[in-house]
Protein backbone atom coordinates (compact mmCIF):
# COMPACT_ATOMS: atom_id res chain seq x y z
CA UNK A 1 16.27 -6.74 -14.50
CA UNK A 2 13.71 -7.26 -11.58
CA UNK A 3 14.92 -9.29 -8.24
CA UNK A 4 13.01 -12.48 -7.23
CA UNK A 5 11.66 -9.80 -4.70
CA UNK A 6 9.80 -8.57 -7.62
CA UNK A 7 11.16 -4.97 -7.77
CA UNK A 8 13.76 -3.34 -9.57
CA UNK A 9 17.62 -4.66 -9.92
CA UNK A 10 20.59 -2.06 -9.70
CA UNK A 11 23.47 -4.07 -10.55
CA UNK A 12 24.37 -7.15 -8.54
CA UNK A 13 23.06 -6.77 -5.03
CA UNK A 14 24.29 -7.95 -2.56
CA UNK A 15 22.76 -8.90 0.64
CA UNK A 16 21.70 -5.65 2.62
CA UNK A 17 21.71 -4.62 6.39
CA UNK A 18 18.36 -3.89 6.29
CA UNK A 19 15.40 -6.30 5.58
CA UNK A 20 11.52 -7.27 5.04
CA UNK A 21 10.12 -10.20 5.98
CA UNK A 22 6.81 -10.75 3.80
CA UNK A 23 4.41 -13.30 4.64
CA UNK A 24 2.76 -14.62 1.85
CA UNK A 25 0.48 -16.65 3.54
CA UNK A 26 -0.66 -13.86 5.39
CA UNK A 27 -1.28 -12.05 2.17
CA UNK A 28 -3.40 -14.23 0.39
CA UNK A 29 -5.08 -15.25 3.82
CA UNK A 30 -5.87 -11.41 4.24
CA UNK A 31 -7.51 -10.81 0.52
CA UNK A 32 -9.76 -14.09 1.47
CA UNK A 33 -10.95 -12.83 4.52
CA UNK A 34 -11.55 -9.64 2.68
CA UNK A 35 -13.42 -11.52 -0.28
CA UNK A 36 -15.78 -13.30 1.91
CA UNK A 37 -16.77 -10.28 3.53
CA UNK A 38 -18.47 -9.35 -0.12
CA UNK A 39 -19.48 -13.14 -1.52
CA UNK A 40 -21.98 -11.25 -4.36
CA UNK A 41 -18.57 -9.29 -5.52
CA UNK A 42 -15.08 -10.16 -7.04
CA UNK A 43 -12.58 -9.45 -4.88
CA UNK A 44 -9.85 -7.34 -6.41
CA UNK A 45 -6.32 -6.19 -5.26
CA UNK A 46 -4.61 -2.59 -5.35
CA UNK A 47 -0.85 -2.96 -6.02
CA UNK A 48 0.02 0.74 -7.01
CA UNK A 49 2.96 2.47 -5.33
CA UNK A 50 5.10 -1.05 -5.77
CA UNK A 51 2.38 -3.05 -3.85
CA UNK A 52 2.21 -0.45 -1.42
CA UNK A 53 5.82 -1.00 -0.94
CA UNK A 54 6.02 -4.56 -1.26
CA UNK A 55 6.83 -5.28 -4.27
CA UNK A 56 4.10 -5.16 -7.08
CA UNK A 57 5.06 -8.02 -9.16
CA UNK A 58 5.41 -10.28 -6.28
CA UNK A 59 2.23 -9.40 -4.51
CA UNK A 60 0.70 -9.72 -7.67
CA UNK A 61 2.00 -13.15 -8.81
CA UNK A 62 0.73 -14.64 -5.15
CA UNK A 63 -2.65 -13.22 -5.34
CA UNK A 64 -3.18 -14.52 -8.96
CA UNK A 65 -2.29 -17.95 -8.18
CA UNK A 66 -5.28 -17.56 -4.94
CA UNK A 67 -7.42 -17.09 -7.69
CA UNK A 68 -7.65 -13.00 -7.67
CA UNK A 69 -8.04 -11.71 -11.32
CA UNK A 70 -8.43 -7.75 -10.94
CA UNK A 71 -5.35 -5.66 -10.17
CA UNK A 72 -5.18 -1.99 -9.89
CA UNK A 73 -2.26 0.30 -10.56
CA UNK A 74 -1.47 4.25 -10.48
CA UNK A 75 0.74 4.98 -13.73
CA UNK A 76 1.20 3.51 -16.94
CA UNK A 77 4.98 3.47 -15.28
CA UNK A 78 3.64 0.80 -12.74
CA UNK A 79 1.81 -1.29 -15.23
CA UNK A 80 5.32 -1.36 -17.62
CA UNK A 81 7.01 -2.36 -14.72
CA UNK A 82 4.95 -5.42 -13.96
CA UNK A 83 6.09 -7.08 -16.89
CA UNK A 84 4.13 -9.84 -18.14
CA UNK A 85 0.35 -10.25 -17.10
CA UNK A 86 -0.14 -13.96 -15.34
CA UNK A 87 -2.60 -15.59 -17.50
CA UNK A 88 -6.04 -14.68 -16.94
CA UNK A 89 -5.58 -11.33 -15.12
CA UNK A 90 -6.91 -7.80 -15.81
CA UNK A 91 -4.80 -4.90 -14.86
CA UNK A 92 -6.55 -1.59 -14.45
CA UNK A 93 -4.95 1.94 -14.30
CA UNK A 94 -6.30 4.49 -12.35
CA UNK A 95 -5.02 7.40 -13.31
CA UNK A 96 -5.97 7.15 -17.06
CA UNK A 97 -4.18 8.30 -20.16
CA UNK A 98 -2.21 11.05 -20.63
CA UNK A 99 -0.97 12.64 -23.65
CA UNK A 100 2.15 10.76 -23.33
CA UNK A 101 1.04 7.80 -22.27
CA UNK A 102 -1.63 7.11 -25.52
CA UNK A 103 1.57 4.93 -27.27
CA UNK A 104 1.63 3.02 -24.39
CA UNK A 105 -1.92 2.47 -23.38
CA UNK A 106 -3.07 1.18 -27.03
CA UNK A 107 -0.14 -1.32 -27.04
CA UNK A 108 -0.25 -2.93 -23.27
CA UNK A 109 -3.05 -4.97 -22.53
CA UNK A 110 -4.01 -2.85 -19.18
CA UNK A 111 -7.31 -1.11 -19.22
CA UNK A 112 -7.40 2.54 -18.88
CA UNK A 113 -9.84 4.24 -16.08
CA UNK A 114 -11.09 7.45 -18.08
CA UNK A 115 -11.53 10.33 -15.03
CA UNK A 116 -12.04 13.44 -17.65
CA UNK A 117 -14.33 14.48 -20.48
CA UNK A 118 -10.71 14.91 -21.74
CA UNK A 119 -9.32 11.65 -21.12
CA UNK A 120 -12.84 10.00 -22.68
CA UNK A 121 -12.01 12.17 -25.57
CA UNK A 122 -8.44 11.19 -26.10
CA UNK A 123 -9.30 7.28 -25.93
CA UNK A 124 -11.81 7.72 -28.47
CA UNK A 125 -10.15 9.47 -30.69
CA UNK A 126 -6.50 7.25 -30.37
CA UNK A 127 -9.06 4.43 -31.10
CA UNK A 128 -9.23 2.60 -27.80
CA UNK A 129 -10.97 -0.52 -27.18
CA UNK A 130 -11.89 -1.45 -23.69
CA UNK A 131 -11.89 0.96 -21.09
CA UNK A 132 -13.16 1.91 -17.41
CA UNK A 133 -14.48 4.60 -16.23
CA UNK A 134 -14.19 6.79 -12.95
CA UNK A 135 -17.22 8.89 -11.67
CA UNK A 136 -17.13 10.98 -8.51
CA UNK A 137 -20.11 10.92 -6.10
CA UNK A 138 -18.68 13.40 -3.47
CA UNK A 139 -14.86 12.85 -2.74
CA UNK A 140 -13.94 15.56 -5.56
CA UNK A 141 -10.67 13.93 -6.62
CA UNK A 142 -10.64 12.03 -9.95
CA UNK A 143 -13.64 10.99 -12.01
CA UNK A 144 -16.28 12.69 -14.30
CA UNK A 145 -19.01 13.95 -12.38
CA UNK A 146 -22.20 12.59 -12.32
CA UNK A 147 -23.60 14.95 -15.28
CA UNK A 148 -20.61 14.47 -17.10
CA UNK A 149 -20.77 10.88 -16.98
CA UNK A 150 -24.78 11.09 -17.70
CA UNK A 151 -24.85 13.30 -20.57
CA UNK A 152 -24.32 10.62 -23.15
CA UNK A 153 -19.97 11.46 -23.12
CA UNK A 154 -20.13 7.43 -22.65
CA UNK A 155 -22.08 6.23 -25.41
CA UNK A 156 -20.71 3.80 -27.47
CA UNK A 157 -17.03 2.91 -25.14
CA UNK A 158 -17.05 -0.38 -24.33
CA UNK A 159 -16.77 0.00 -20.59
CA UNK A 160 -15.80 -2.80 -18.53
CA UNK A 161 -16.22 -1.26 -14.95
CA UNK A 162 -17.71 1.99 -14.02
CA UNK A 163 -16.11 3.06 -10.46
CA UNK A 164 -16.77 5.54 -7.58
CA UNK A 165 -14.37 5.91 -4.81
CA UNK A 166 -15.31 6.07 -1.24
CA UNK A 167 -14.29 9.61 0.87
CA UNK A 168 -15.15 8.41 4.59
CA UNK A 169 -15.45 4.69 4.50
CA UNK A 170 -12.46 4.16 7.67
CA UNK A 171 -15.68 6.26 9.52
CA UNK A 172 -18.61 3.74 9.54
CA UNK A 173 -21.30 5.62 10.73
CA UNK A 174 -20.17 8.87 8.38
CA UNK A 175 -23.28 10.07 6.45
CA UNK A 176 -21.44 10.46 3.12
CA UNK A 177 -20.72 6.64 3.02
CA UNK A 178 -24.52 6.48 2.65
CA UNK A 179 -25.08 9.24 0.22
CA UNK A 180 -21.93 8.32 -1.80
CA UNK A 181 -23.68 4.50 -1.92
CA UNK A 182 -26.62 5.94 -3.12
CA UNK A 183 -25.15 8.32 -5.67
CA UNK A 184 -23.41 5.67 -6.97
CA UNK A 185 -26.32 3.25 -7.10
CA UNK A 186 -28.48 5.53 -8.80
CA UNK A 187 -25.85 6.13 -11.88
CA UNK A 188 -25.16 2.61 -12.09
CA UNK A 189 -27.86 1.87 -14.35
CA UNK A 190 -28.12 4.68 -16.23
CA UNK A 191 -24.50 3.86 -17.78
CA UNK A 192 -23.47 0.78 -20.03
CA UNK A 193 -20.70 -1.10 -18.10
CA UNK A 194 -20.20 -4.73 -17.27
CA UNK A 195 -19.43 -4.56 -13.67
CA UNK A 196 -19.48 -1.65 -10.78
CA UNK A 197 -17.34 -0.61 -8.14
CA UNK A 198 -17.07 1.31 -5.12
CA UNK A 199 -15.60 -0.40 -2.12
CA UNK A 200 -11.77 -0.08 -1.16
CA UNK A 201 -10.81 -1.58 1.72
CA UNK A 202 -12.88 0.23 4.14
CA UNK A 203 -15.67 -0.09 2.04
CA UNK A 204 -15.08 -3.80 2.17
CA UNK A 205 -15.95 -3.66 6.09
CA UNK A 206 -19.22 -1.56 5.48
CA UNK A 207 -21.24 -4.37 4.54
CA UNK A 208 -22.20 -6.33 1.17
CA UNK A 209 -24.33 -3.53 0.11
CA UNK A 210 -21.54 -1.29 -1.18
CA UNK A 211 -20.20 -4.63 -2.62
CA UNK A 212 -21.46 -4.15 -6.16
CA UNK A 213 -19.44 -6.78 -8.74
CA UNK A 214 -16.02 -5.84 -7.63
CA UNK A 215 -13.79 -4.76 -4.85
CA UNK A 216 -10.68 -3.25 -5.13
CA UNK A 217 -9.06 -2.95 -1.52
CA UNK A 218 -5.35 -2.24 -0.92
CA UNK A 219 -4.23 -1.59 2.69
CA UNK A 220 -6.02 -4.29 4.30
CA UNK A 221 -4.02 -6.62 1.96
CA UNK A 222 -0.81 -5.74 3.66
CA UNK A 223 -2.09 -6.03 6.47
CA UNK A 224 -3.36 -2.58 7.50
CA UNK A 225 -6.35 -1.77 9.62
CA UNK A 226 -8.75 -0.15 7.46
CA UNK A 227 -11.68 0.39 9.92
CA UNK A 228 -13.59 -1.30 12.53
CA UNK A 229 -13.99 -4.58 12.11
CA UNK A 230 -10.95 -6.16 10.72
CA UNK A 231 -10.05 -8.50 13.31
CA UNK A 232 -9.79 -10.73 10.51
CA UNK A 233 -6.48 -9.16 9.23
CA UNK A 234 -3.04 -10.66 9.62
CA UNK A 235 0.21 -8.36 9.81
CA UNK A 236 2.31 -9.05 6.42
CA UNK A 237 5.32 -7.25 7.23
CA UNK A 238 8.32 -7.36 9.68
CA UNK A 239 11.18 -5.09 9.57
CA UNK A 240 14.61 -5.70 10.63
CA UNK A 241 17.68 -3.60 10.97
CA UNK A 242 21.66 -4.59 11.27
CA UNK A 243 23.44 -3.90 14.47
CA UNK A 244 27.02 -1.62 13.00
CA UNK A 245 27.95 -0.95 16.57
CA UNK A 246 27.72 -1.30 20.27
CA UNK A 247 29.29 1.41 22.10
CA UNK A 248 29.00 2.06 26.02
CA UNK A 249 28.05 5.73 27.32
CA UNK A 250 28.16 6.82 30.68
CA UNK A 251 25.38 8.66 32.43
CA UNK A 252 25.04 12.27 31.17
CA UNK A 253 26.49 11.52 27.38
CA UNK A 254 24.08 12.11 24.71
CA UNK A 255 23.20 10.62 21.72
CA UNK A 256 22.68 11.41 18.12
CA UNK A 257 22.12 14.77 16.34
CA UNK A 258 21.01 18.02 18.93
CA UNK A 259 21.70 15.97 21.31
CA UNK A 260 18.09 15.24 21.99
CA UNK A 261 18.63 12.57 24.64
CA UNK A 262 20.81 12.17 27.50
CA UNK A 263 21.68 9.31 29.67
CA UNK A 264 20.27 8.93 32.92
CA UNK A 265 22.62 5.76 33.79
CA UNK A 266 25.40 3.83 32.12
CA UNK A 267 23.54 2.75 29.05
CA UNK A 268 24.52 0.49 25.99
CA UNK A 269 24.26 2.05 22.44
CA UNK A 270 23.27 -0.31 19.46
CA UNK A 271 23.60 1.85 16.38
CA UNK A 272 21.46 -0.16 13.60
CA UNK A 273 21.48 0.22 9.96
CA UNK A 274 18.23 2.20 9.22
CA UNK A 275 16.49 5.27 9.03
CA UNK A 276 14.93 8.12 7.81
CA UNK A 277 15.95 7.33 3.88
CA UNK A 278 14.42 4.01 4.63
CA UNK A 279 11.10 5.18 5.80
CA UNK A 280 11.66 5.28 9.54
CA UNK A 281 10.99 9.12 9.80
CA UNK A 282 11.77 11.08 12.65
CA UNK A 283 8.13 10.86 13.71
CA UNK A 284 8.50 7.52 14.65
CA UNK A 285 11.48 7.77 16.71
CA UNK A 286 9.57 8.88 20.01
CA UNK A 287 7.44 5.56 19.94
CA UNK A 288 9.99 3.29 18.71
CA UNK A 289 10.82 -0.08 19.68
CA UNK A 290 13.10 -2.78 18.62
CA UNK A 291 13.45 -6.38 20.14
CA UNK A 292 16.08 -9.14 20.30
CA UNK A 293 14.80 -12.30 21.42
CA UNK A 294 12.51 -11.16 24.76
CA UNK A 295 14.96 -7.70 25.26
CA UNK A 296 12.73 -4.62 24.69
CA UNK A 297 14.98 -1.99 23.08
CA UNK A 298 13.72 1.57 22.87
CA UNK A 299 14.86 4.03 20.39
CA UNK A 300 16.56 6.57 21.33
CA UNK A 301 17.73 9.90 19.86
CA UNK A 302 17.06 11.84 16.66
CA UNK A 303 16.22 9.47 13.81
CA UNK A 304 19.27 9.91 11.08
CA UNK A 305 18.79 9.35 7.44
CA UNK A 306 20.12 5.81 7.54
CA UNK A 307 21.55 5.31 11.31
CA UNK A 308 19.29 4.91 14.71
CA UNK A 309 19.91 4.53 18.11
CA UNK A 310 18.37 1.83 20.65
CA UNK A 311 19.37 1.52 24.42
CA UNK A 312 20.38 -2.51 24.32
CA UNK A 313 21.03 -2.37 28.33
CA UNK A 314 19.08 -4.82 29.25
CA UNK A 315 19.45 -7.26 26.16
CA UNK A 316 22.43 -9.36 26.66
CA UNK A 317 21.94 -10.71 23.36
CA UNK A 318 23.09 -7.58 21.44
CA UNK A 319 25.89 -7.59 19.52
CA UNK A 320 27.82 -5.96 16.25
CA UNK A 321 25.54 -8.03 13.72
CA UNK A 322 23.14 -9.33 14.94
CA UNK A 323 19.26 -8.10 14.03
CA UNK A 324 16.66 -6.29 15.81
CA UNK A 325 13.42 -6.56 15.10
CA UNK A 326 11.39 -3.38 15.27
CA UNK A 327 7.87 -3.10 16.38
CA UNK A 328 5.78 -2.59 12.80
CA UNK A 329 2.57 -2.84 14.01
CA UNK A 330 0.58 -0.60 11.66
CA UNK A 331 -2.29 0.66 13.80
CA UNK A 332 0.01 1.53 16.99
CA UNK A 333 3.04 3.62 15.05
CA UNK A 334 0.28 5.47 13.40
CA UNK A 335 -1.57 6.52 16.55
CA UNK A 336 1.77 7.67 18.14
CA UNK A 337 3.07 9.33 15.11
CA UNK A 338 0.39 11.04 13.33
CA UNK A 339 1.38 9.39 10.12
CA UNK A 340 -1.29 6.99 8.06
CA UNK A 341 -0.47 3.45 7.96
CA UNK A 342 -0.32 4.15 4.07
CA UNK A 343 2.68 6.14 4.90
CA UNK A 344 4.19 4.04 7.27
CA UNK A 345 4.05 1.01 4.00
CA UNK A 346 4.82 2.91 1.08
CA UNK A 347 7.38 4.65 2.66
CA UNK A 348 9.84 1.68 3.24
CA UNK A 349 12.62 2.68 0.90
CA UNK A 350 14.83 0.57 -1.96
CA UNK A 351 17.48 -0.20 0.09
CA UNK A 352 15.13 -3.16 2.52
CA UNK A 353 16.33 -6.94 1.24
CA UNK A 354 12.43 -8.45 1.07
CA UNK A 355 12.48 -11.55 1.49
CA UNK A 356 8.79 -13.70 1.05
CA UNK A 357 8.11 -16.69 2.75
């Protein structure tokens, strides 16, 4: 069963503490602004890791119907999960075909990305039809290397789109965007595939040259900052926790776990519904900030795994149920908490209601 959320069902839900507000406008406003900054190129969308914690199917199903028709995933797990392709669309897996996966791949109509001599050898063999192809040009992760992919492995696969990936691109003026661009140019040619591409969303915001026929950013979607240059990008995703209880303290009491913080006045407590479990890791809890209405609540304590503290003092609109509103934004959190803003979207846990507007 998958939710009008587009994720996975347990049972019946019911309506959860905890939410996601997801602004599909801002979505589908971000991948244009992203697709005009390429006009030679198709503008593709990365939904692996459940839309980067979205929601794949419902990311997906909005960016199909703004006209995007190349979607990436990690797993043949992800692409199963998506269900049925909207008309029209091409679903790519990155990670290729395993062993395992070779019942799957020949049946769904996803395209594998081959990344080994192996992997080439395996589609061939389980008689694959169309196919893309990885090659690496300096990141060293997946992807045949450049002799590999040069040797003549690739003759005869009917390869859709050959792809490099991009090591430095969030650094513009990094001299491996350059020779990666060039590596990747000079291969291009030498190899039989429809289309070429090397630009995530960083490489978006390099410039049309490392455009090629197709893009394939991801964080920038959602609303991430990718790299200079993206003043173009809307946020996509607001988080909101549950007041359980407002207790009062008196100056000197502390507050959560090691009793990490300590009162300097009378102070109200708000405990809220979220935490750790939920993505909000402890890193955060030093630069964290909720909000009712105009009322600035700062987080205090140790983050639990599904409980957190804020000092509602000075907002007289806190109360057992009502919501705060914590402060998402991507860019800041990860400066003040040494995690990626990858982290900070995958990370939000199961156990969020999303709700799309």
């Amino acid at each position: 069963m998958v939710t009008p959320d587009g994720r996975a069902a347990i049972g019946r839900r019911v309506s959860a503490p905890l939410r996601l507000d997801l602004d599909g406008a801002a979505l589908v406003a971000n991948w244009r602004w992203l697709a005009a900054r390429t006009p030679g190129a198709a503008c593709g969308a990365a939904i692996k890791a459940d839309g980067y914690g979205l929601g794949a199917r419902a990311v997906m199903t909005r960016l199909a119907a703004a006209g995007c028709r190349d979607f990436f995933v990690a797993t043949w797990d992800e692409a199963e999960r998506l269900g049925t392709l909207p008309k029209g669309v091409a679903l790519s897996v990155l990670h290729g075909p395993r062993e395992a996966d070779m019942a799957v791949a020949l049946a769904h109509p996803a395209r594998p990305v081959l990344n080994t001599a192996e992997q080439v050898r395996r589609w061939r063999v389980g008689g694959g039809g169309a196919c893309d192809v990885m090659v690496d040009t300096g990141m060293n992760r997946l992807g045949l290397s450049v002799a590999e992919a040069t040797s003549g492995l690739l003759d005869g696969l009917g390869i859709e789109t050959l792809m490099s990936h991009l090591a430095c691109a969030d650094e513009p003026e990094h001299p491996m965007n350059a020779r990666q661009l060039g590596a990747f140019a000079g291969i291009a040619g030498r190899i039989g595939a429809r289309r070429r591409s090397l630009a995530n969303s960083a490489g978006v915001l390099l410039g049309p040259d490392y455009g090629f026929d197709l893009t394939r950013p991801g964080l920038a979607l959602y609303g991430g900052i990718a790299a200079p240059g993206s003043a173009g990008i809307a946020p996509v995703v607001s988080v909101s926790a549950q007041i359980l209880q407002l207790r009062e303290i008196a100056a000197g009491e502390s507050v959560g776990y090691g009793a990490t913080w300590t009162a300097k006045r009378p102070t109200r407590v708000a405990i809220a519904n979220i935490g750790y479990a939920d993505g909000f890791l402890r890193a955060l809890g030093p630069s964290g900030m909720g909000r009712i209405a105009d009322a600035a609540l700062p987080v205090i304590g140790r983050v639990s795994m599904d409980l957190l503290a804020f000092d509602a003092t000075d907002a007289d609109g806190a109360g057992e149920g009502e919501w705060i509103a914590l402060d998402y934004d991507l860019p800041r959190l990860a400066k003040a908490s040494g995690l990626s803003q990858y982290e900070l979207l995958t990370g939000l846990g199961d156990r969020f209601e999303r709700r799309w507007r």
